[in-house]
PDB file of N, CA and C in Angstrom:
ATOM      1  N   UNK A   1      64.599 315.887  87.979  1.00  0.00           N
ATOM      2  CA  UNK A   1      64.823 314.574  87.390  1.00  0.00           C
ATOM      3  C   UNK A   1      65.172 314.773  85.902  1.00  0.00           C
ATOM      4  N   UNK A   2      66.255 313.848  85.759  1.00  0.00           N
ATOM      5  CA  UNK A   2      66.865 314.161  83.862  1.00  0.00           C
ATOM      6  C   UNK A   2      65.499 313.725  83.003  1.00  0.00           C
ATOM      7  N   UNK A   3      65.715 313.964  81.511  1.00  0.00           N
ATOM      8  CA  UNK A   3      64.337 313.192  81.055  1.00  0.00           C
ATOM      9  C   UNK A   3      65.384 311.502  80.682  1.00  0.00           C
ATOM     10  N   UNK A   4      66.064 311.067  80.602  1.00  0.00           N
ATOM     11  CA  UNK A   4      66.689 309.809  80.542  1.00  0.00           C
ATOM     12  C   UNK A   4      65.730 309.031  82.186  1.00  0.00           C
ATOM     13  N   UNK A   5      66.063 309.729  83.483  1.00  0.00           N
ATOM     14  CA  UNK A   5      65.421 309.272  84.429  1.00  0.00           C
ATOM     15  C   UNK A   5      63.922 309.599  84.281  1.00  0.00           C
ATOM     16  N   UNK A   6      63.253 310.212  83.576  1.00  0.00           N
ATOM     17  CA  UNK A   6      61.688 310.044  83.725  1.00  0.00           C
ATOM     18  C   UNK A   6      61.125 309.296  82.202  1.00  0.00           C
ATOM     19  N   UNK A   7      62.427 308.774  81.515  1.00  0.00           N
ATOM     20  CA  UNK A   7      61.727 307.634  80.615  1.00  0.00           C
ATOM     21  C   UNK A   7      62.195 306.644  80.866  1.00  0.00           C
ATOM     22  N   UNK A   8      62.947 306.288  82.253  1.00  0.00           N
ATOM     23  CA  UNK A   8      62.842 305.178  82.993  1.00  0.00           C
ATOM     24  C   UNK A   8      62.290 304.604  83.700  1.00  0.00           C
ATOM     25  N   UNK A   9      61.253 306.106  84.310  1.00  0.00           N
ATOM     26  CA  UNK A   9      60.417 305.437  85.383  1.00  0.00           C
ATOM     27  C   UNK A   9      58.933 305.294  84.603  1.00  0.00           C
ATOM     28  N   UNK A  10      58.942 305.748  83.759  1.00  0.00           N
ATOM     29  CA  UNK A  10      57.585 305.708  82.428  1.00  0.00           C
ATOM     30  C   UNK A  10      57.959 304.339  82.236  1.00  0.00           C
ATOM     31  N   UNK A  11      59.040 303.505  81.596  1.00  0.00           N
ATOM     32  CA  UNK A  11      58.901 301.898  81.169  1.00  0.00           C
ATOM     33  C   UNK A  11      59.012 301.397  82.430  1.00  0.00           C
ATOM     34  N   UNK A  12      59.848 302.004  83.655  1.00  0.00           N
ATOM     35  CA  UNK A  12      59.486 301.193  84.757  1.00  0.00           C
ATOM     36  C   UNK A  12      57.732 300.683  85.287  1.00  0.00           C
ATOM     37  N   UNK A  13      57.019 301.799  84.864  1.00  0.00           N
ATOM     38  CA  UNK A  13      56.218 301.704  85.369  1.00  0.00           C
ATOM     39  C   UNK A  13      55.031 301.286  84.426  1.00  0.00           C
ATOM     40  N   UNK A  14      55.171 301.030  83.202  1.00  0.00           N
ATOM     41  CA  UNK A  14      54.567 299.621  82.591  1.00  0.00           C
ATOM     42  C   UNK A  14      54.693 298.496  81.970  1.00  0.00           C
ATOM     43  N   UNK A  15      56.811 298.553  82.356  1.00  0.00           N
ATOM     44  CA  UNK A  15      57.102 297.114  82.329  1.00  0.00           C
ATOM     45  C   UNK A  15      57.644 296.601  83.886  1.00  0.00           C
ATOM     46  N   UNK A  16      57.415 297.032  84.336  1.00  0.00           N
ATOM     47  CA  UNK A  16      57.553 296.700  85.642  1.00  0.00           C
ATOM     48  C   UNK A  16      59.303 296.781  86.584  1.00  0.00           C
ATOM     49  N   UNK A  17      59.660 296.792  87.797  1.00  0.00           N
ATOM     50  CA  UNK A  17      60.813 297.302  87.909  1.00  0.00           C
ATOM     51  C   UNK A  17      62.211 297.121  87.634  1.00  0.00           C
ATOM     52  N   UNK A  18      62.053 295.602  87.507  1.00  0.00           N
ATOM     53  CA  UNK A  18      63.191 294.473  86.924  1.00  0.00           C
ATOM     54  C   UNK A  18      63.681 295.346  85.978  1.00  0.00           C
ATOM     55  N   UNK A  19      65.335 295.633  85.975  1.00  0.00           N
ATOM     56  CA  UNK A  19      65.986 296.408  84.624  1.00  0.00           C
ATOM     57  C   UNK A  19      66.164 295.082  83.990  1.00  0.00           C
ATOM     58  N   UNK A  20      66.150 294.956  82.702  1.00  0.00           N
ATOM     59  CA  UNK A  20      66.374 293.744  81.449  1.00  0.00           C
ATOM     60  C   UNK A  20      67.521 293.431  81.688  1.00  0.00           C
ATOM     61  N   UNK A  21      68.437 292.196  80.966  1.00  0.00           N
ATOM     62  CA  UNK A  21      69.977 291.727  81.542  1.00  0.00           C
ATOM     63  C   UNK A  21      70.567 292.448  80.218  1.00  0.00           C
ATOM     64  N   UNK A  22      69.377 292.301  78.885  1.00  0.00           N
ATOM     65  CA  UNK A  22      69.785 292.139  77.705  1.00  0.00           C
ATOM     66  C   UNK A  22      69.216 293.201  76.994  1.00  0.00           C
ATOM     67  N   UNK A  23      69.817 294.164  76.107  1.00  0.00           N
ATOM     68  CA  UNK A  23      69.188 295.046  74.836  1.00  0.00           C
ATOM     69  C   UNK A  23      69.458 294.684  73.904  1.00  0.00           C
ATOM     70  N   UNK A  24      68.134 294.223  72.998  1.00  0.00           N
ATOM     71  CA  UNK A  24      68.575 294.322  71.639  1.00  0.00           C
ATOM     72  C   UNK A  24      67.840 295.139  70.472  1.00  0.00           C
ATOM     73  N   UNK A  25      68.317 295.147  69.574  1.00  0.00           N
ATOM     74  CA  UNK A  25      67.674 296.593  68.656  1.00  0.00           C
ATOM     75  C   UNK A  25      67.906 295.733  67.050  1.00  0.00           C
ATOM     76  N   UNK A  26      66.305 295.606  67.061  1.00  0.00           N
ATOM     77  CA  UNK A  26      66.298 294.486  65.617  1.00  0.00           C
ATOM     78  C   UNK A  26      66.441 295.349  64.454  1.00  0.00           C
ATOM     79  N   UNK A  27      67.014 294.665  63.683  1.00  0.00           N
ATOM     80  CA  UNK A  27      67.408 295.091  62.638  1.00  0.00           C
ATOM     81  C   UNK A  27      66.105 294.886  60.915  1.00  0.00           C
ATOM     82  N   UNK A  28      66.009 294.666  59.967  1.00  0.00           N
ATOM     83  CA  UNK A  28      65.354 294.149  59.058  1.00  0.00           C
ATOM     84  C   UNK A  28      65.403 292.395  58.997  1.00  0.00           C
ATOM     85  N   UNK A  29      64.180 291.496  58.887  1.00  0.00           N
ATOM     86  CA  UNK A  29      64.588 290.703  59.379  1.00  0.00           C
ATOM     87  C   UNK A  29      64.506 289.519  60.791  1.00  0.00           C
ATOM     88  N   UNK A  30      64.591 290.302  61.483  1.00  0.00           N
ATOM     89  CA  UNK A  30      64.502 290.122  63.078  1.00  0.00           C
ATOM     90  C   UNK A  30      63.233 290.306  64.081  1.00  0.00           C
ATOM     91  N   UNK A  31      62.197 291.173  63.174  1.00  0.00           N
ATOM     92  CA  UNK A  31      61.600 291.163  63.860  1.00  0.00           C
ATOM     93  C   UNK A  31      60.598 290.872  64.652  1.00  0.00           C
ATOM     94  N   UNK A  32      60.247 289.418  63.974  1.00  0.00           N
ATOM     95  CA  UNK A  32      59.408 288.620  64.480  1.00  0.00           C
ATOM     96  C   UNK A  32      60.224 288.103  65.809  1.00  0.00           C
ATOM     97  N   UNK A  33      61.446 288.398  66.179  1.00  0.00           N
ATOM     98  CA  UNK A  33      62.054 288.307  67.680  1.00  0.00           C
ATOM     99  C   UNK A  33      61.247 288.679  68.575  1.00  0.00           C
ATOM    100  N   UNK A  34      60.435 289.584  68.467  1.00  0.00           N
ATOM    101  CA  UNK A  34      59.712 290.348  69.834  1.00  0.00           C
ATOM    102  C   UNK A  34      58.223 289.882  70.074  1.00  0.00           C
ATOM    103  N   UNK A  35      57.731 288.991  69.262  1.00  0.00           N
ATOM    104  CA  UNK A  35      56.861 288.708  69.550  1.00  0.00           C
ATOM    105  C   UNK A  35      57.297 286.972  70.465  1.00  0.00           C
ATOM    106  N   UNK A  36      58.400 286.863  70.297  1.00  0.00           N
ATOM    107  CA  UNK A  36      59.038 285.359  71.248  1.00  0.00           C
ATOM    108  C   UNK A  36      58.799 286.048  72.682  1.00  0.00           C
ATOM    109  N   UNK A  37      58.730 287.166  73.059  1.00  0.00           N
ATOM    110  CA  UNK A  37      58.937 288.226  74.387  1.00  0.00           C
ATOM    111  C   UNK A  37      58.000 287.748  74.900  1.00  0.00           C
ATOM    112  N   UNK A  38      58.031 287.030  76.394  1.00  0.00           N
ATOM    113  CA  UNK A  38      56.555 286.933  76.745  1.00  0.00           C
ATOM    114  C   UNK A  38      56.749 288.301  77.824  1.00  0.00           C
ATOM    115  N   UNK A  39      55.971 289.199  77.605  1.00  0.00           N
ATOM    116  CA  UNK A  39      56.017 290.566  78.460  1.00  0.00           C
ATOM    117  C   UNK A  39      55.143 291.771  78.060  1.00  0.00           C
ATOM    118  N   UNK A  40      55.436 292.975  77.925  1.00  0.00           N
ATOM    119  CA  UNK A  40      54.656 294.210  77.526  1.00  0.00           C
ATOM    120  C   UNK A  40      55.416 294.823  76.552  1.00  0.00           C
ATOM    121  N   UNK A  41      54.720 295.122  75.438  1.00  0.00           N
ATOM    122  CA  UNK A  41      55.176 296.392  74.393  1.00  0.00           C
ATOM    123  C   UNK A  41      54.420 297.340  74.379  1.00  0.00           C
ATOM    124  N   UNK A  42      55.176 298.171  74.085  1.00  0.00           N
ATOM    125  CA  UNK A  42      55.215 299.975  74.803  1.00  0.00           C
ATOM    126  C   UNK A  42      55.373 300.527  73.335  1.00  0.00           C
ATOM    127  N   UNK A  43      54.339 301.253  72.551  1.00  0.00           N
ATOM    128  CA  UNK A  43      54.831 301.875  71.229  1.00  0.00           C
ATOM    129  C   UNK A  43      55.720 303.140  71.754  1.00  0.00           C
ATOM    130  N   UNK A  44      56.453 303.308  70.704  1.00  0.00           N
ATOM    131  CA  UNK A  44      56.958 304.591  70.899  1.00  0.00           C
ATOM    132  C   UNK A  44      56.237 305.766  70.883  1.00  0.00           C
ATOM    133  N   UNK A  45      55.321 305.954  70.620  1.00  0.00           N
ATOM    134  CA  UNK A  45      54.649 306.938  70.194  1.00  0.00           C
ATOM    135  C   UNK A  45      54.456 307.174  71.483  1.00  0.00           C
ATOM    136  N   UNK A  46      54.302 306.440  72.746  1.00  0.00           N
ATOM    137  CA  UNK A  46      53.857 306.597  74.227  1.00  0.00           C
ATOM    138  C   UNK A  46      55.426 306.636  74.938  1.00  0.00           C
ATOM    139  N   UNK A  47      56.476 306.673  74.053  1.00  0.00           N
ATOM    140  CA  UNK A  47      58.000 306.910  74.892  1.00  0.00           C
ATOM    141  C   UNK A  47      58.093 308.470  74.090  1.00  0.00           C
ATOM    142  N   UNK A  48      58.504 309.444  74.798  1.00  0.00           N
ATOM    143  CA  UNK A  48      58.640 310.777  74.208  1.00  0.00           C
ATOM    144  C   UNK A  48      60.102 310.335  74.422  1.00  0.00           C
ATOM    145  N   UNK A  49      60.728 311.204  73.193  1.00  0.00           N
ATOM    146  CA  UNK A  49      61.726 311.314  72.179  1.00  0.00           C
ATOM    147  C   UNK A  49      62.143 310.109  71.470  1.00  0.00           C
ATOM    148  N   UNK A  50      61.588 309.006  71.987  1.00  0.00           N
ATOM    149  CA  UNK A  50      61.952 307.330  71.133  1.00  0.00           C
ATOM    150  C   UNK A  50      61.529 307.915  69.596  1.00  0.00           C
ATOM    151  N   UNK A  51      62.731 307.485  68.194  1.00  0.00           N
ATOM    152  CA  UNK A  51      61.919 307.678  67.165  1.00  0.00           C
ATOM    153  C   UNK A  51      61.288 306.869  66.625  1.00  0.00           C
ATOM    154  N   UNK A  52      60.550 307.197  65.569  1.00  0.00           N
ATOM    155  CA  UNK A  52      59.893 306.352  64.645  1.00  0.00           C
ATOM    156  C   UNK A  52      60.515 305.296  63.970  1.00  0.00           C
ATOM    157  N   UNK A  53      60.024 304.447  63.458  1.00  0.00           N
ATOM    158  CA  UNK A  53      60.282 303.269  62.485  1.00  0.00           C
ATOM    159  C   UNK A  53      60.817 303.977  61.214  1.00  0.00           C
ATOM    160  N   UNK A  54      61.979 303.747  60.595  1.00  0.00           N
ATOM    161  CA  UNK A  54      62.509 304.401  59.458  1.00  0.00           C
ATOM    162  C   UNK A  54      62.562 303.961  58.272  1.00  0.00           C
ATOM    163  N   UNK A  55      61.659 302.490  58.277  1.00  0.00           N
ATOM    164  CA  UNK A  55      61.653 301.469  57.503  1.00  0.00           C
ATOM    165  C   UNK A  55      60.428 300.559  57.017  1.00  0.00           C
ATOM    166  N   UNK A  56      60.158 300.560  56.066  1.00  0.00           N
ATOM    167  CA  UNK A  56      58.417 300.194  56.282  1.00  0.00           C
ATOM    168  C   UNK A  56      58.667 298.565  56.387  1.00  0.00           C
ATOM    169  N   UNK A  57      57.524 298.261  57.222  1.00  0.00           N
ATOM    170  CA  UNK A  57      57.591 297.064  57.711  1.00  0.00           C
ATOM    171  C   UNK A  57      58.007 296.606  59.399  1.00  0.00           C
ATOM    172  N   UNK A  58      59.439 297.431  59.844  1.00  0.00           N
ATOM    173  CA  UNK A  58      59.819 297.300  61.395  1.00  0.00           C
ATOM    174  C   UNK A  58      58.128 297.942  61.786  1.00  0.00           C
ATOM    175  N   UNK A  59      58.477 297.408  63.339  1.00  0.00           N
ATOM    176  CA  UNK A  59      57.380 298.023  64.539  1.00  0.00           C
ATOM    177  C   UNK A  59      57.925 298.362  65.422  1.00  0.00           C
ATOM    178  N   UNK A  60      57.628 299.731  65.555  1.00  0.00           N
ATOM    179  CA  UNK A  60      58.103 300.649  66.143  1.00  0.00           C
ATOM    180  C   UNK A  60      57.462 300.654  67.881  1.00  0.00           C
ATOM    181  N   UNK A  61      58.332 299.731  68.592  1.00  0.00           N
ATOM    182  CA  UNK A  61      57.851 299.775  69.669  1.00  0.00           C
ATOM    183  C   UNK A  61      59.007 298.378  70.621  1.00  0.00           C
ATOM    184  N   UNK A  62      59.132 299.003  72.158  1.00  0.00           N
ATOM    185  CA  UNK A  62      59.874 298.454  72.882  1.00  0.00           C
ATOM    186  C   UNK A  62      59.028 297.303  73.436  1.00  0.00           C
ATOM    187  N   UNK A  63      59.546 295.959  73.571  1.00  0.00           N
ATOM    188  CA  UNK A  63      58.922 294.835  74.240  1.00  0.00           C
ATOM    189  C   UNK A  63      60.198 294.589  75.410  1.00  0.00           C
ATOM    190  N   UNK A  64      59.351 294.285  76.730  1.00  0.00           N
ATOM    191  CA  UNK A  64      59.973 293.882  77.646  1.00  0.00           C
ATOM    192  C   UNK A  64      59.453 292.528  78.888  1.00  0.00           C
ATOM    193  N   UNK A  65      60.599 291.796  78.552  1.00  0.00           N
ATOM    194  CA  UNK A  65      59.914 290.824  79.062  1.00  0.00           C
ATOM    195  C   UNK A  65      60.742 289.504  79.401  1.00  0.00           C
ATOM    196  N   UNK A  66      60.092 288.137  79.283  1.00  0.00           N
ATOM    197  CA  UNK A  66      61.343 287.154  79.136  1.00  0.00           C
ATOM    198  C   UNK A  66      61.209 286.365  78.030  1.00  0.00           C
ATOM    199  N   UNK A  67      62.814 286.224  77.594  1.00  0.00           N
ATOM    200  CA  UNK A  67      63.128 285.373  75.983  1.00  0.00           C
ATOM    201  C   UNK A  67      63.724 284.129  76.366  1.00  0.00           C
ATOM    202  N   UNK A  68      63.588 282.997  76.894  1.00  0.00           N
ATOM    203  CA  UNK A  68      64.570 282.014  77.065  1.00  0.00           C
ATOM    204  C   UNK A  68      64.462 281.789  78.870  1.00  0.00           C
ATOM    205  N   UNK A  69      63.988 282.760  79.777  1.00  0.00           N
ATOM    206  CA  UNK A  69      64.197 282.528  80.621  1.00  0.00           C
ATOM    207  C   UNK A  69      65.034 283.834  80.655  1.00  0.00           C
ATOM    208  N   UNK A  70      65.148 284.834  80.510  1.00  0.00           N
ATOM    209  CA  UNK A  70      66.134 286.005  80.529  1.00  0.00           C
ATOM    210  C   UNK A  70      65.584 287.358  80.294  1.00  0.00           C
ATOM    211  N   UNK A  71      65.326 288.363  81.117  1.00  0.00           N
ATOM    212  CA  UNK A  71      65.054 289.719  81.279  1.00  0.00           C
ATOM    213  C   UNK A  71      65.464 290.301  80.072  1.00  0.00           C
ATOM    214  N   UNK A  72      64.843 290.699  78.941  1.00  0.00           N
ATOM    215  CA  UNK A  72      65.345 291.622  77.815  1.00  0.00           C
ATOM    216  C   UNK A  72      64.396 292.548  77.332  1.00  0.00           C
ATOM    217  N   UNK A  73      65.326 293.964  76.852  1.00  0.00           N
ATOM    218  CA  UNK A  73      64.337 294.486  75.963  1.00  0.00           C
ATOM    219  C   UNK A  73      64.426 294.588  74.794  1.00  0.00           C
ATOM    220  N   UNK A  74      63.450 294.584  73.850  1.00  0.00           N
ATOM    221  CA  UNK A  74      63.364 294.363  72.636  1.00  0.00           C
ATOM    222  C   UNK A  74      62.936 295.446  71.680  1.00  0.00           C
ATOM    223  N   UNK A  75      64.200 296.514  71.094  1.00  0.00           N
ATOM    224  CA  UNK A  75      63.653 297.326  70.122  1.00  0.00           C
ATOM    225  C   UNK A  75      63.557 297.323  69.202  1.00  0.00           C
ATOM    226  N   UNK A  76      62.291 297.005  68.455  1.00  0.00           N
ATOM    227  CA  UNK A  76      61.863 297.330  66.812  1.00  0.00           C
ATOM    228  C   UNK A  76      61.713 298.391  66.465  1.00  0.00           C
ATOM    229  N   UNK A  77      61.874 298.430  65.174  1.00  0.00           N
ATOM    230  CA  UNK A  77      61.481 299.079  64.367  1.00  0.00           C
ATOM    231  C   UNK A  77      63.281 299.928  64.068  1.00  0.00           C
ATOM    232  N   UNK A  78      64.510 299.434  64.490  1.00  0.00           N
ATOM    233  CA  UNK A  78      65.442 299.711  64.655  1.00  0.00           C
ATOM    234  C   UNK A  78      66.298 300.814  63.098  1.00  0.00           C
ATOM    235  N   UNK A  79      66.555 301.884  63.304  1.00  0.00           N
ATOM    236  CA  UNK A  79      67.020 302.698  62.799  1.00  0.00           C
ATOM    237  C   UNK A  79      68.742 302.529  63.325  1.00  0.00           C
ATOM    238  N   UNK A  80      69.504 302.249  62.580  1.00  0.00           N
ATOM    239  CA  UNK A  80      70.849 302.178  62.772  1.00  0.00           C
ATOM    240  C   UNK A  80      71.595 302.880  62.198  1.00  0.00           C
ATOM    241  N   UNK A  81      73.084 303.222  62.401  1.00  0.00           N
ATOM    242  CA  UNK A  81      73.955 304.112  62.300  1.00  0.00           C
ATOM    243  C   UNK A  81      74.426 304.268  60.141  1.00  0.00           C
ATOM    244  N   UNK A  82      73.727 303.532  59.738  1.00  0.00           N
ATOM    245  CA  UNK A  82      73.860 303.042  58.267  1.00  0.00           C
ATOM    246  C   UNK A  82      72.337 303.908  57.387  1.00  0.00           C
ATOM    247  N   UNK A  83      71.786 304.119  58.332  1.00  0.00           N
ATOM    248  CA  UNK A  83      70.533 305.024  58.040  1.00  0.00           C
ATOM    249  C   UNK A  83      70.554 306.929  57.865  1.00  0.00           C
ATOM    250  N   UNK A  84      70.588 307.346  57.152  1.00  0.00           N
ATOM    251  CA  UNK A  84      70.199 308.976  57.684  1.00  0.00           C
ATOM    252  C   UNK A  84      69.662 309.071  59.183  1.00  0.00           C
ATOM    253  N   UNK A  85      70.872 309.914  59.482  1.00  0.00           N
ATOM    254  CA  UNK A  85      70.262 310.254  61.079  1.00  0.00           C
ATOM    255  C   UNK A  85      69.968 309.213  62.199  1.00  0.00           C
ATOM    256  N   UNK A  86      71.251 308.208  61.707  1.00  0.00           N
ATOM    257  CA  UNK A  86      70.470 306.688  62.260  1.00  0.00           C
ATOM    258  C   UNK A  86      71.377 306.710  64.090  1.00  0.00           C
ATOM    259  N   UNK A  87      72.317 307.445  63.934  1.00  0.00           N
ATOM    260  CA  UNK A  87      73.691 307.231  65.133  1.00  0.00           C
ATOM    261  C   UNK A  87      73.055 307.728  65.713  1.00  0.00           C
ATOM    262  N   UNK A  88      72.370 308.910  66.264  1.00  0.00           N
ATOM    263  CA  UNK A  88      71.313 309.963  67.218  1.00  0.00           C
ATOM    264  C   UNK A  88      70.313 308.984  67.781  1.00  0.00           C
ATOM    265  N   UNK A  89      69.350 308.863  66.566  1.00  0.00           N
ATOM    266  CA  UNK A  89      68.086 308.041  66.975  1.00  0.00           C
ATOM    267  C   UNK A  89      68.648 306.597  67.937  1.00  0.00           C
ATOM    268  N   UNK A  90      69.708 305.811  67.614  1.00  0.00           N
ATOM    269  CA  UNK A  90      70.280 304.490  68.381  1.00  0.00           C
ATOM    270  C   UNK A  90      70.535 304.992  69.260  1.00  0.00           C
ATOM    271  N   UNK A  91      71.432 306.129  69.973  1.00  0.00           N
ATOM    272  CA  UNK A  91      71.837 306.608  71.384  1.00  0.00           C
ATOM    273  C   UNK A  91      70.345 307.074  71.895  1.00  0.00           C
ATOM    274  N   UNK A  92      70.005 307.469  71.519  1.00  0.00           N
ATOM    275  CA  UNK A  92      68.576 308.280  72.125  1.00  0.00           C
ATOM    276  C   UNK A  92      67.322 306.763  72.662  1.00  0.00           C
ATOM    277  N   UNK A  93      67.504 305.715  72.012  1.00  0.00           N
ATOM    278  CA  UNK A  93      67.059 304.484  72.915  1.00  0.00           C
ATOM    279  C   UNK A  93      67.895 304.017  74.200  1.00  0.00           C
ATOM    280  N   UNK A  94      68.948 304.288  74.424  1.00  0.00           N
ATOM    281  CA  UNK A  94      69.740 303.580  75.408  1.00  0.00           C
ATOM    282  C   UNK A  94      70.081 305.202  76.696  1.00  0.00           C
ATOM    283  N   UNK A  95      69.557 306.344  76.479  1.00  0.00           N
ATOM    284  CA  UNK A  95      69.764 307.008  77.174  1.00  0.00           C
ATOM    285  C   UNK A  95      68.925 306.447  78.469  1.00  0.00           C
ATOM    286  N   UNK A  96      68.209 305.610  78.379  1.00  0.00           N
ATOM    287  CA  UNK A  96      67.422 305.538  79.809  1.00  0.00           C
ATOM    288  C   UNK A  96      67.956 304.176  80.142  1.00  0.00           C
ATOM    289  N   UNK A  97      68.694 303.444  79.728  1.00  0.00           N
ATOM    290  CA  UNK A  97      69.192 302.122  80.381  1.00  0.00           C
ATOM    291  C   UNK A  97      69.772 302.121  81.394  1.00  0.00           C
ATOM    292  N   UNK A  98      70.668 303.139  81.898  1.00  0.00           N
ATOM    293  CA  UNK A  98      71.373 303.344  83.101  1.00  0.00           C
ATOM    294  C   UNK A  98      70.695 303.582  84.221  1.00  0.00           C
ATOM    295  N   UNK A  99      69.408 304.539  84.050  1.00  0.00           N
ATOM    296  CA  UNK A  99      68.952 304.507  85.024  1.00  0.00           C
ATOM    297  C   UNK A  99      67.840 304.081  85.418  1.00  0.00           C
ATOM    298  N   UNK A 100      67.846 302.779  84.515  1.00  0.00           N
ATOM    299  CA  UNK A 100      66.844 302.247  84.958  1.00  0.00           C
ATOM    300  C   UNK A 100      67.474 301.006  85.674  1.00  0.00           C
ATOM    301  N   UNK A 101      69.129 300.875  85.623  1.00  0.00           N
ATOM    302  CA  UNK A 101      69.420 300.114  86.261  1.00  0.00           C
ATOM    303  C   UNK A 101      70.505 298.714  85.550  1.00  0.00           C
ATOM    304  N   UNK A 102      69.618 298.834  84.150  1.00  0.00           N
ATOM    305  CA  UNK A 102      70.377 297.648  83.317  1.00  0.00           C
ATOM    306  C   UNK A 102      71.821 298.183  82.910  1.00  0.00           C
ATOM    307  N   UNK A 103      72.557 297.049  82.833  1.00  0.00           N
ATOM    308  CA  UNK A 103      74.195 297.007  82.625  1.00  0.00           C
ATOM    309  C   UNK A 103      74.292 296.481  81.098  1.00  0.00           C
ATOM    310  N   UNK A 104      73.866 295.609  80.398  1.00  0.00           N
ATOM    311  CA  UNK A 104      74.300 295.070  78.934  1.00  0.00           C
ATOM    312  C   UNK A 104      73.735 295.877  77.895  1.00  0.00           C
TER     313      UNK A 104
END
């Protein structure tokens, strides 16, 4: 099994099997978004290779759940391509989306 497929079945298996419709990856700002999540957050520190928060203040941790009536997951603590080392760390969250099933 790839490790992309065994950190799918790690959030599969404490956010349950439903893949999300929606990813989003908060920025500064935003992140009182994830607490709108009614669902489970997962620190990273319990996702091996997810990184850290690069920013004091984000929270570093995936929420999954529903926003509106809609399957999403929700990453804080978001390190983006405008950051040192930020383009790696953003692909390295979405390596497990495929197989966990989600398309957006």
């Amino acid at each position: 099994m790839s490790r992309s497929a065994e950190l799918a079945a790690l959030i599969r298996d404490r956010a349950g099997q439903e893949a999300p419709e929606y990813g989003l990856i908060l920025g500064s700002g935003l992140g009182h978004l994830s607490a709108c999540v009614d669902g489970v957050a997962i620190p990273y520190d319990d996702l091996p290779g997810f990184p850290h928060a690069g920013v004091s203040g984000h929270v570093p941790q995936l929420v999954i759940g529903q926003l509106e009536g809609v399957r999403v997951a929700v990453f804080g603590g978001g390190r983006i391509t405008m950051n040192p080392g930020g383009r790696m760390r953003c692909v390295c969250r979405w390596r497990f989306w495929r197989p966990w099933g989600a398309t957006s």
